[in-house]
Protein backbone atom coordinates (compact mmCIF):
# COMPACT_ATOMS: atom_id res chain seq x y z
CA UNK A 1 0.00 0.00 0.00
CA UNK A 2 2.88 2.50 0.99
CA UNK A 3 4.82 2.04 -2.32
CA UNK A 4 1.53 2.36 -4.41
CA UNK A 5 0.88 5.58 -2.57
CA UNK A 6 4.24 6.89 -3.17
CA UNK A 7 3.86 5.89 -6.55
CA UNK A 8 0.92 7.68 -6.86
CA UNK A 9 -0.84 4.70 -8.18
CA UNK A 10 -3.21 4.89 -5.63
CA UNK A 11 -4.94 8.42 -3.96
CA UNK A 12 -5.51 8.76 -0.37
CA UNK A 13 -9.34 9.97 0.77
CA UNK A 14 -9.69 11.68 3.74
CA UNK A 15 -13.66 11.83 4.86
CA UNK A 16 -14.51 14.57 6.99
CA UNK A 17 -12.88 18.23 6.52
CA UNK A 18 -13.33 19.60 10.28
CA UNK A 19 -10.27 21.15 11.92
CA UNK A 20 -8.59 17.26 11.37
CA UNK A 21 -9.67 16.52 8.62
CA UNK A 22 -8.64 19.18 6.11
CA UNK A 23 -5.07 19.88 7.30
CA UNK A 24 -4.48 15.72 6.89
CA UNK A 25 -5.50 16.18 3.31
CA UNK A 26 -4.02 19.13 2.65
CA UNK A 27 -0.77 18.07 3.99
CA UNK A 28 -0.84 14.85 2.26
CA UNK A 29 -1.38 16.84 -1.16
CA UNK A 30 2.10 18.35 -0.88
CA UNK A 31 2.92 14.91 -1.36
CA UNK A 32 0.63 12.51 -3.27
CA UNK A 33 -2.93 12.59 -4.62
CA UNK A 34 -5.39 13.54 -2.18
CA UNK A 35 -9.37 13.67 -2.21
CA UNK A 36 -10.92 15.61 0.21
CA UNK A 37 -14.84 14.56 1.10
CA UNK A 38 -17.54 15.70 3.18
CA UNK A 39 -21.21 15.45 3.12
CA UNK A 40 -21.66 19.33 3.49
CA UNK A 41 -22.01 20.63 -0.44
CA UNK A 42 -21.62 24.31 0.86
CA UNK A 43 -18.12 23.49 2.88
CA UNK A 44 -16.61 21.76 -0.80
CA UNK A 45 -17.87 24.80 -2.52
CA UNK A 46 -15.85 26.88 0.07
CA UNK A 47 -12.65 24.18 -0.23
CA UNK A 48 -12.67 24.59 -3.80
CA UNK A 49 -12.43 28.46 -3.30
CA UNK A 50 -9.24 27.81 -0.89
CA UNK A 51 -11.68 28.76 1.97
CA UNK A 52 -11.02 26.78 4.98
CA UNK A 53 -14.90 26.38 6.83
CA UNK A 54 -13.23 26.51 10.45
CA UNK A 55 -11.61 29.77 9.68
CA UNK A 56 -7.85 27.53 10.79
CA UNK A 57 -6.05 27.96 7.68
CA UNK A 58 -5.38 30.48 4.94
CA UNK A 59 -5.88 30.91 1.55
CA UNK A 60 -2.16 29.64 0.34
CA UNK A 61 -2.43 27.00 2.61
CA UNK A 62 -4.67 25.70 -0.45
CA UNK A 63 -1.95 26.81 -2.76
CA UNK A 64 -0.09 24.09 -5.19
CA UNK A 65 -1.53 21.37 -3.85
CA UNK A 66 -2.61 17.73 -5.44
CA UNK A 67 -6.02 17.49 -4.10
CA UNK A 68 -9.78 17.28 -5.00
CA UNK A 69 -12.49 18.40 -3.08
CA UNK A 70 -15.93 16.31 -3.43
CA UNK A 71 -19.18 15.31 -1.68
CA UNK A 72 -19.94 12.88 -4.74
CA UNK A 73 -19.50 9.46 -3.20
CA UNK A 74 -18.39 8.45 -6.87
CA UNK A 75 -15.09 10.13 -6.86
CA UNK A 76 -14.10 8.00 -3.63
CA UNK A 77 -13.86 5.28 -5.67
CA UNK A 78 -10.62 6.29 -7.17
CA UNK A 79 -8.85 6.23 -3.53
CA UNK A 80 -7.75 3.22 -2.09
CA UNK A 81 -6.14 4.55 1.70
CA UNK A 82 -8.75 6.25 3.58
CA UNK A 83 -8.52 8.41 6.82
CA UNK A 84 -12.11 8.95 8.41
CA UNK A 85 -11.94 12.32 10.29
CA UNK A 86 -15.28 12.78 11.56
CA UNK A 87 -16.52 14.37 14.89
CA UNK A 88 -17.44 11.74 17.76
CA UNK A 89 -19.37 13.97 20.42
CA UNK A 90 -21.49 13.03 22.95
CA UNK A 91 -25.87 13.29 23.14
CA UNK A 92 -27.73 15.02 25.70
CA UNK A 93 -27.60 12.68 28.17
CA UNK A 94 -23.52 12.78 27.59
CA UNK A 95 -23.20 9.36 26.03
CA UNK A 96 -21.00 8.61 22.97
CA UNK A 97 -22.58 9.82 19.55
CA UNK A 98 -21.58 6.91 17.28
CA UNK A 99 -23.35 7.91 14.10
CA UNK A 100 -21.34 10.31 11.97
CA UNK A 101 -18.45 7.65 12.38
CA UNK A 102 -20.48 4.78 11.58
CA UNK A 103 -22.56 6.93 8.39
CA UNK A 104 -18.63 7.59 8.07
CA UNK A 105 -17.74 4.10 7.42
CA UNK A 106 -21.20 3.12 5.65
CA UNK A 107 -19.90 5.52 3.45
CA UNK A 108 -16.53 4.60 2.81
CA UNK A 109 -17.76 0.38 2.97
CA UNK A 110 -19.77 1.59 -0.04
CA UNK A 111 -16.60 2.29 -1.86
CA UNK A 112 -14.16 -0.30 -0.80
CA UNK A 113 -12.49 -2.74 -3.22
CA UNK A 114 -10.32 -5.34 -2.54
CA UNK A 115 -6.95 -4.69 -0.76
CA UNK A 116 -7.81 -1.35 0.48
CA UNK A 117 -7.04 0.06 4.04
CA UNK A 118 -9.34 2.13 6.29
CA UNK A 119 -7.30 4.42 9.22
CA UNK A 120 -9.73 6.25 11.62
CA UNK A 121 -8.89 9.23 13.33
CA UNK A 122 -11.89 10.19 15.23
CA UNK A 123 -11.23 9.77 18.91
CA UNK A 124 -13.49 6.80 20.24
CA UNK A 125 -13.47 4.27 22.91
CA UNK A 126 -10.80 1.11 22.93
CA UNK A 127 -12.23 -1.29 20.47
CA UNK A 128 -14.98 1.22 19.13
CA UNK A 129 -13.22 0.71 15.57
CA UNK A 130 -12.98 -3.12 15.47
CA UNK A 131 -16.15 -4.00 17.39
CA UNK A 132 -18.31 -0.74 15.88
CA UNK A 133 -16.92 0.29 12.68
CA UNK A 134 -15.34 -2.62 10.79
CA UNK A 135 -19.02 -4.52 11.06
CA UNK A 136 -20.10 -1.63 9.05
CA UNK A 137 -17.50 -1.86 6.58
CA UNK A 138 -17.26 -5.30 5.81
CA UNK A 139 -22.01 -5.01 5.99
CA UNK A 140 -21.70 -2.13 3.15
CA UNK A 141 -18.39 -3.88 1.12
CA UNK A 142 -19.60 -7.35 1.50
CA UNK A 143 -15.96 -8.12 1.99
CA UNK A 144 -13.89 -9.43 5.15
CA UNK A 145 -12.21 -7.63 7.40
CA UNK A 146 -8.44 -8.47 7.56
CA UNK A 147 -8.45 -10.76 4.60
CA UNK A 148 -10.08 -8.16 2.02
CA UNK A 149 -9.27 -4.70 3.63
CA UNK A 150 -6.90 -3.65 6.67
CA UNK A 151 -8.09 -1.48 8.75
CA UNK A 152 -5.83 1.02 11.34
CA UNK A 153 -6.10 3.68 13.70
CA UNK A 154 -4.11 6.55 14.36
CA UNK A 155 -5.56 9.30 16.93
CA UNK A 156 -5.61 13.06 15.88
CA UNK A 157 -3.73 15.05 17.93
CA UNK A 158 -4.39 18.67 16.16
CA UNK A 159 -4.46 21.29 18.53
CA UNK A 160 -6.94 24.47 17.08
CA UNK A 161 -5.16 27.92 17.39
CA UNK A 162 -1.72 26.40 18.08
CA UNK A 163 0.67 27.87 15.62
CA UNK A 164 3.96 25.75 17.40
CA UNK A 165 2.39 22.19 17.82
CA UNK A 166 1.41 21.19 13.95
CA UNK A 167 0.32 18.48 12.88
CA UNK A 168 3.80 17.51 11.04
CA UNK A 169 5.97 18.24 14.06
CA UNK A 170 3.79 16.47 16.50
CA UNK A 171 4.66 13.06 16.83
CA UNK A 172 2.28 10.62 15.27
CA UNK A 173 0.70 7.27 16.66
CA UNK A 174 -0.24 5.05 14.86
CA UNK A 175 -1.80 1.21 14.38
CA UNK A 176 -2.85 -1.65 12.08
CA UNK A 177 -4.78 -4.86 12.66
CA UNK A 178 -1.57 -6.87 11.71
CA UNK A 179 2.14 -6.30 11.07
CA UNK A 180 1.79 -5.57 7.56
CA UNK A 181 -0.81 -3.48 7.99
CA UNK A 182 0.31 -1.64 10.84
CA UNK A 183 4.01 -0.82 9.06
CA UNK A 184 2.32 0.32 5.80
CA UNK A 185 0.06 3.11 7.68
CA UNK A 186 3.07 4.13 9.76
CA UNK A 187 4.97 4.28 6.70
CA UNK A 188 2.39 6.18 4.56
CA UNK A 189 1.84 8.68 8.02
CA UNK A 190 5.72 9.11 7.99
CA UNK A 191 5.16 11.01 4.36
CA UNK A 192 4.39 13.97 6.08
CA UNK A 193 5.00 13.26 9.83
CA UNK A 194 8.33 14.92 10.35
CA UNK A 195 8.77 14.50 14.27
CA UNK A 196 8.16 10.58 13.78
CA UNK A 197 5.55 7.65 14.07
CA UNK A 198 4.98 5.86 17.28
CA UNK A 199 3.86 2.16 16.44
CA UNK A 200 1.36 1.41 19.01
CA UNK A 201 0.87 -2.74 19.26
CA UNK A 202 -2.70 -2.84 18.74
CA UNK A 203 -5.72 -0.59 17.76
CA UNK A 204 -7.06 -0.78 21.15
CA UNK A 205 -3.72 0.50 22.64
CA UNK A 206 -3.72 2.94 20.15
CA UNK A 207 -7.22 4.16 20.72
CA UNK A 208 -6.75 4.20 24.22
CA UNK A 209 -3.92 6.41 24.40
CA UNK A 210 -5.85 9.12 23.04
CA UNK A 211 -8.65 8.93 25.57
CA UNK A 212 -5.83 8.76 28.10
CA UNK A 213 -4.18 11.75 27.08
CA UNK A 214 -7.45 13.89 27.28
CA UNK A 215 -8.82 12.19 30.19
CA UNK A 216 -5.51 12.99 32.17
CA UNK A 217 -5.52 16.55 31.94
CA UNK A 218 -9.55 17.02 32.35
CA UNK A 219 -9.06 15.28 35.52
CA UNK A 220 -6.06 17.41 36.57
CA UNK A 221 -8.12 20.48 35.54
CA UNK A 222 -10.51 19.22 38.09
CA UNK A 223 -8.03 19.41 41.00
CA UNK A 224 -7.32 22.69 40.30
CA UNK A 225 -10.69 23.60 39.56
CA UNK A 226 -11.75 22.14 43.16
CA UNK A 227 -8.57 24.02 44.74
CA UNK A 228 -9.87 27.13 43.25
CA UNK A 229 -13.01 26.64 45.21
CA UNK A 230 -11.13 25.89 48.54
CA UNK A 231 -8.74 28.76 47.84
CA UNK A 232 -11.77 31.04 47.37
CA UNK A 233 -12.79 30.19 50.77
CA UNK A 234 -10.05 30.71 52.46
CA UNK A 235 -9.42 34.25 50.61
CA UNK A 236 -6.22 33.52 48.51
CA UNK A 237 -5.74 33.75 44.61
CA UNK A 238 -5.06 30.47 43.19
CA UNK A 239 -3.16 31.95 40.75
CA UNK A 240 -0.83 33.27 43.08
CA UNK A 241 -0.72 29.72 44.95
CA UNK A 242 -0.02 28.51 41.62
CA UNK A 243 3.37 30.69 40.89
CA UNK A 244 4.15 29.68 44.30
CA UNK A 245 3.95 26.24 43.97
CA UNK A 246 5.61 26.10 40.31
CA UNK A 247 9.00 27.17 41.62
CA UNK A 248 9.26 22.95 42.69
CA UNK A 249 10.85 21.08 39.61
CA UNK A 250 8.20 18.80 39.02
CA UNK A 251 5.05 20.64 39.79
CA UNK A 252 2.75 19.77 36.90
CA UNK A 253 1.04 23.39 35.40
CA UNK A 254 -1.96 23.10 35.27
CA UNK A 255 -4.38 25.86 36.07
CA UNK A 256 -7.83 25.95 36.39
CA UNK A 257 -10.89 26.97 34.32
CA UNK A 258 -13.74 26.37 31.91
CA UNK A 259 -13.29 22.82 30.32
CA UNK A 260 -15.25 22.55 27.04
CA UNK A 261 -14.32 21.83 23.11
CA UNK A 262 -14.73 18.88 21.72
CA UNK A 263 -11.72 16.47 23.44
CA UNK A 264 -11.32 17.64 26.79
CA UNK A 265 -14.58 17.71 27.48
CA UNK A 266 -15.73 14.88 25.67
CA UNK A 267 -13.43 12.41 25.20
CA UNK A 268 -14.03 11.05 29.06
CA UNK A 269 -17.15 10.45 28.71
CA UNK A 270 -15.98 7.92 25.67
CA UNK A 271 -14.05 5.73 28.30
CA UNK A 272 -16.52 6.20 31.23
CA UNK A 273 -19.17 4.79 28.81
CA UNK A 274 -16.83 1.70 27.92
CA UNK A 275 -16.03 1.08 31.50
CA UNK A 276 -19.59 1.34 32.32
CA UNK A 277 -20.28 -1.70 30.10
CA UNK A 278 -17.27 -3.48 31.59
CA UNK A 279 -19.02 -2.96 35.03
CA UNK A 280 -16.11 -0.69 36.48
CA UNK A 281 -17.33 2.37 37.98
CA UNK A 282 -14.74 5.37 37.62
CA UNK A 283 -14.73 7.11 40.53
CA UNK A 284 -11.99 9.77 39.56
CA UNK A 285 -12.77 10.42 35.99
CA UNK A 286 -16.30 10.89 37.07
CA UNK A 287 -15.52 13.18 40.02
CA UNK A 288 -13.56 15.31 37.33
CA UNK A 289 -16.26 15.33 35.11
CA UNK A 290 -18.96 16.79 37.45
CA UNK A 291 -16.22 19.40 38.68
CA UNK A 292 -15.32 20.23 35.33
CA UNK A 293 -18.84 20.50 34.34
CA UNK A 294 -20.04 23.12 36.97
CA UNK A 295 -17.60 25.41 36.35
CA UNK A 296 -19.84 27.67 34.06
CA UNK A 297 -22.42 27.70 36.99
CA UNK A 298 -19.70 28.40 39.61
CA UNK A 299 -18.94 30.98 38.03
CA UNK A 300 -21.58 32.98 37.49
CA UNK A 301 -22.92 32.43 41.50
CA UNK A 302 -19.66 34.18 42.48
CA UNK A 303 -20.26 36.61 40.26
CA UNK A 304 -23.57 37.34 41.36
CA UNK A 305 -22.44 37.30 44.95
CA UNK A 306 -19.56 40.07 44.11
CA UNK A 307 -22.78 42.32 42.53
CA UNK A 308 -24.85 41.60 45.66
CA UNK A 309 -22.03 42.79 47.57
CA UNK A 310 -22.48 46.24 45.76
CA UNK A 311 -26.12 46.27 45.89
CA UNK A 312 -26.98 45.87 42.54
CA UNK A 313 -30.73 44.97 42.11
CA UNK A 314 -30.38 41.42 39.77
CA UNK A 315 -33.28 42.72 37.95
CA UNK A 316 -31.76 45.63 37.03
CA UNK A 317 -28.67 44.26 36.32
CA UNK A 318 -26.58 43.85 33.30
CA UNK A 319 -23.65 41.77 32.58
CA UNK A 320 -20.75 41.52 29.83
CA UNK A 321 -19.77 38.11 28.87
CA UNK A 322 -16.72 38.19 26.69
CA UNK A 323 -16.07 35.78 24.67
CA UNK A 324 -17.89 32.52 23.47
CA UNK A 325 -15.47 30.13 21.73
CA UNK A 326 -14.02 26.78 23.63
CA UNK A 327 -10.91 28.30 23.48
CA UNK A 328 -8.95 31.62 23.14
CA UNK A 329 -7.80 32.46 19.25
CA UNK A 330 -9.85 29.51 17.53
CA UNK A 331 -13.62 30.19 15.73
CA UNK A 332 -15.03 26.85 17.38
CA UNK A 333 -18.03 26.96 19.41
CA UNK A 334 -18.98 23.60 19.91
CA UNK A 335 -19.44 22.37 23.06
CA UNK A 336 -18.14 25.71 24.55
CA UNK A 337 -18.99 25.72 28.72
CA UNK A 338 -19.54 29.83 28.33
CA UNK A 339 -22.80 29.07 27.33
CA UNK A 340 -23.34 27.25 30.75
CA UNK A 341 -22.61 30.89 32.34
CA UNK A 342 -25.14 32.21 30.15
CA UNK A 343 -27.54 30.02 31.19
CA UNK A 344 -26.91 30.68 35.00
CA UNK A 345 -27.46 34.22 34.07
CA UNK A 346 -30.86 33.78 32.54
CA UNK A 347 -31.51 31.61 35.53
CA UNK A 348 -30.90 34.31 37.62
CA UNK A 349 -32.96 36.55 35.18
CA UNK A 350 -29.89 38.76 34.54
CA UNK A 351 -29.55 40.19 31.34
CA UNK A 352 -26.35 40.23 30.03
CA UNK A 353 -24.81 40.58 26.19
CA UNK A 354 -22.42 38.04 24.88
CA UNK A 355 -19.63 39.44 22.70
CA UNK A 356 -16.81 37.29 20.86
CA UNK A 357 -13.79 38.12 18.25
CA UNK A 358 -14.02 35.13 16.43
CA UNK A 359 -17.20 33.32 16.59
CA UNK A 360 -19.67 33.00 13.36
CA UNK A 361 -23.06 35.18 14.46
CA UNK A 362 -25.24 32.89 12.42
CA UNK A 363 -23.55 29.76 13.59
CA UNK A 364 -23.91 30.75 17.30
CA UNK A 365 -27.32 31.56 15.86
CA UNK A 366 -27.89 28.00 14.98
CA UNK A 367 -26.04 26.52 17.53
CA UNK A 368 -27.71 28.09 20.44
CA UNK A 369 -30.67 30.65 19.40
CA UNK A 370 -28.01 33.15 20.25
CA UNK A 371 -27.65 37.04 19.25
CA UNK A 372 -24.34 38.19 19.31
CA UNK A 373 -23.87 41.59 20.45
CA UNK A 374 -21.65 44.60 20.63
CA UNK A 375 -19.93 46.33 23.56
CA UNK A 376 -22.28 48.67 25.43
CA UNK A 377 -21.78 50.36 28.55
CA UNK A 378 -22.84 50.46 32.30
CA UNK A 379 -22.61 47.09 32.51
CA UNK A 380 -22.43 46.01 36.50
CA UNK A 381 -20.22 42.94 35.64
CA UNK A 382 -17.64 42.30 32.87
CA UNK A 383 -16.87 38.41 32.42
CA UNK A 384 -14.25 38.18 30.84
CA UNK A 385 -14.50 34.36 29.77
CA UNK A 386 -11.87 33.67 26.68
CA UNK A 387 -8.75 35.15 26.25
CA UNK A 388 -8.81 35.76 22.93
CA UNK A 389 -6.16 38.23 22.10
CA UNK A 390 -8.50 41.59 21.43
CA UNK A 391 -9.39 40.74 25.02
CA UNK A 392 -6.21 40.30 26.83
CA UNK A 393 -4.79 43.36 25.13
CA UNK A 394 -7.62 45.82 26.95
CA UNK A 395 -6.43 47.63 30.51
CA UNK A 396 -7.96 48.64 33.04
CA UNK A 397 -9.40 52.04 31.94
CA UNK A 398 -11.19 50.56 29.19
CA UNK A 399 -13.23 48.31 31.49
CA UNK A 400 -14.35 51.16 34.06
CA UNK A 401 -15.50 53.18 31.06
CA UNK A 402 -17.98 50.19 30.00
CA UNK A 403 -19.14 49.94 33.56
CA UNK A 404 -21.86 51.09 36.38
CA UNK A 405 -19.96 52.64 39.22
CA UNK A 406 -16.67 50.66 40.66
CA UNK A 407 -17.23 48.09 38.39
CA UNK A 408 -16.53 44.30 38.94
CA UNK A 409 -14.37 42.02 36.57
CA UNK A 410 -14.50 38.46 36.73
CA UNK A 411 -11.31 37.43 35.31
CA UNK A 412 -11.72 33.58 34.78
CA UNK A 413 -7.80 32.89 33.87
CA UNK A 414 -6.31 35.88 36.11
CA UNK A 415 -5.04 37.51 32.95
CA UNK A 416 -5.32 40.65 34.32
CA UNK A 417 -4.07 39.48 37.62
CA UNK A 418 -2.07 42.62 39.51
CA UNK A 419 -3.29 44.91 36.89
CA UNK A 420 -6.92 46.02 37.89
CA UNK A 421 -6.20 48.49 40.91
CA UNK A 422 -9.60 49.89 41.08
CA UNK A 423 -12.06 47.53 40.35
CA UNK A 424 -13.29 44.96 41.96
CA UNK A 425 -11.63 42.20 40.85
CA UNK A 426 -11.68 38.24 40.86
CA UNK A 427 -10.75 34.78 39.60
CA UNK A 428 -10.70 31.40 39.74
């Protein structure tokens, strides 16, 4: 399979053109053949124009590059190494959403001819791909599994708004269901991979080392979340406990904070889920869920407390929330926890406008029957809730003049720690 790739005999697909997705294919197209597919007609239209949907790349990025962009299910047929790159959230009732990955592989099964290999990237639960997704493959290709098509797994470990960690000098790890298999996807990854390919022994190992990655720092997120809380109490800044602490060699940084996106705060719930049916019951991933997931609410009480504390009549009351993106610097709203502080808010019947540098008014529209808003003024809380850089560059003054009175800024990340002198002022 490597040497037909290289010999651009055969084209690699990649399925799904998300934040993985399209810098995989892209990548891969400075290189070899490439099609590019997703369902969405309008995002291929955008492709095609060198417009990148999740507002991640730029328009050279799409520059000299040896790739086609389709949502015709007929044009897969020329591939024969696919990559399946498609979300894996979680429902309502936080369990894992298995069906674009499995309408993923229906897809791709449709396609598949003899000899052909199948990599997922989509992070899942240890054995998800072999006990989920090959049934569906081999159903749709009326072919078997191992003897008529390989199948591998190699996690994504793209970072959104992270301009140092790439996807090239990040290193890689990947999986096959046999020797040959496994060396030919590691070999075809190492094409673009320039920090290196780890060979994990199994798919399972390899699918489980992504939900141990995430799963380790949401539960160490919860620590420090929960030590926020008991530093609150006690009337220090954890912040300052923090740069305290770090001076000892191996102190591990993290710092506490809203815990959304769509691997953090997802990804857990994959391997509580697969534990569940094993009949173990995860006590500490668990605990660091529910932390994790209150944060939005905690939040917004101690806000309310601080505007209490200054008489402000909740009825009356308006608040700035800045910023509704997972993260600081990235377009992505999906399965942001600000939107858990704006539900507190309403909760409390507060009004409050939500602004945000980045984020697409009509998909926040869509997403959560949203308005966007401009900055106002006399507002008798600021929130300041991602650090995107328009936000982190304000100062003081500029705060006071968009607020009642003293003014209070809630500072989620400390950002502005030791700079706001006559504000109220607090943070986790």
């Amino acid at each position: 399979m490597y040497s037909s790739i290289i010999n651009k005999e055969k084209k690699i697909a990649v399925i799904g053109l998300g934040y993985v997705g399209l810098p995989i294919a892209l990548e891969f197209a400075k290189h070899v053949p490439v099609i590019g597919f997703d369902i969405k007609p309008e995002r291929v239209e955008m492709m095609k124009k060198g417009i990148d949907p999740s507002r991640e790349l730029e328009a050279k990025d799409f520059e000299n590059k040896d790739i086609s962009f389709t949502s015709d299910l007929e044009d897969l047929k020329e591939a024969g190494f696919y990559i399946i790159a498609v979300p894996t959230p979680i429902n309502e009732h936080k369990q894992p959403e298995l069906k674009p990955i499995l309408s993923a592989s229906e897809t791709v099964g449709k396609v598949l001819n003899h000899g052909d290999y199948v990599v997922y990237e989509s992070t899942v639960y240890p054995g998800c791909t072999e006990e989920d997704c090959v049934p569906v493959l081999e159903r749709f290709s009326g072919m078997t599994y191992k003897t008529d098509f390989k199948v591998g797994y190699s996690p994504e470990r793209i970072n959104p708004g992270d301009k140092k960690h790439t996807l090239v000098n990040i290193t890689k790890v990947s999986s096959g269901c046999d020797e040959t298999s496994a060396e030919n996807i590691a070999k075809v990854y190492e094409i673009i991979i320039t920090a290196g390919v780890h060979r994990a022994s199994s798919i399972k190992v390899s699918e489980a080392a992504k939900i141990m990655e995430n799963t380790q720092r949401d539960v160490n997120i919860a620590l420090m979340n929960e030590l926020s809380m008991i530093f609150n109490k006690i009337g220090i800044n954890t912040f300052e406990v923090l740069d305290a602490a770090g001076t000892k060699w191996n102190f591990l940084p993290f710092v506490p904070g809203l815990v959304g996106g769509h691997c953090i705060g997802v990804d857990p719930y994959y391997l509580l889920h697969k534990a569940k049916q094993l009949g173990h019951h995860a006590q500490i991933i668990n605990s660091g869920r529910a932390i994790n997931d209150s944060m939005g609410a905690y939040v917004t009480k101690e806000t309310i407390k601080l505007m209490l504390a200054q008489d402000k009549v909740l009825s009356n009351a308006k608040v700035l929330v800045m910023g509704l993106t997972f993260k600081e610097n990235v377009s992505d709203i999906r399965n942001t926890r600000v939107i858990d502080i704006l539900q507190e808010l309403n909760d409390y019947k507060v009004k409050y406008d939500i602004v945000d540098a980045y984020a697409n008014t009509e998909e926040v529209r869509e997403e959560y029957d949203i308005e966007l808003n401009e900055i106002g003024d006399n507002y008798d809380a600021i929130i300041l809730a991602v650090n995107h850089d328009e936000y982190t560059r304000l100062n003081e003054d500029f705060f006071q003049s968009i607020s009642a009175g003293k003014g209070i800024l809630v500072d989620i990340k400390a950002i502005f720690k030791d700079r706001i002198k006559k504000m109220t002022y607090w943070s986790l």
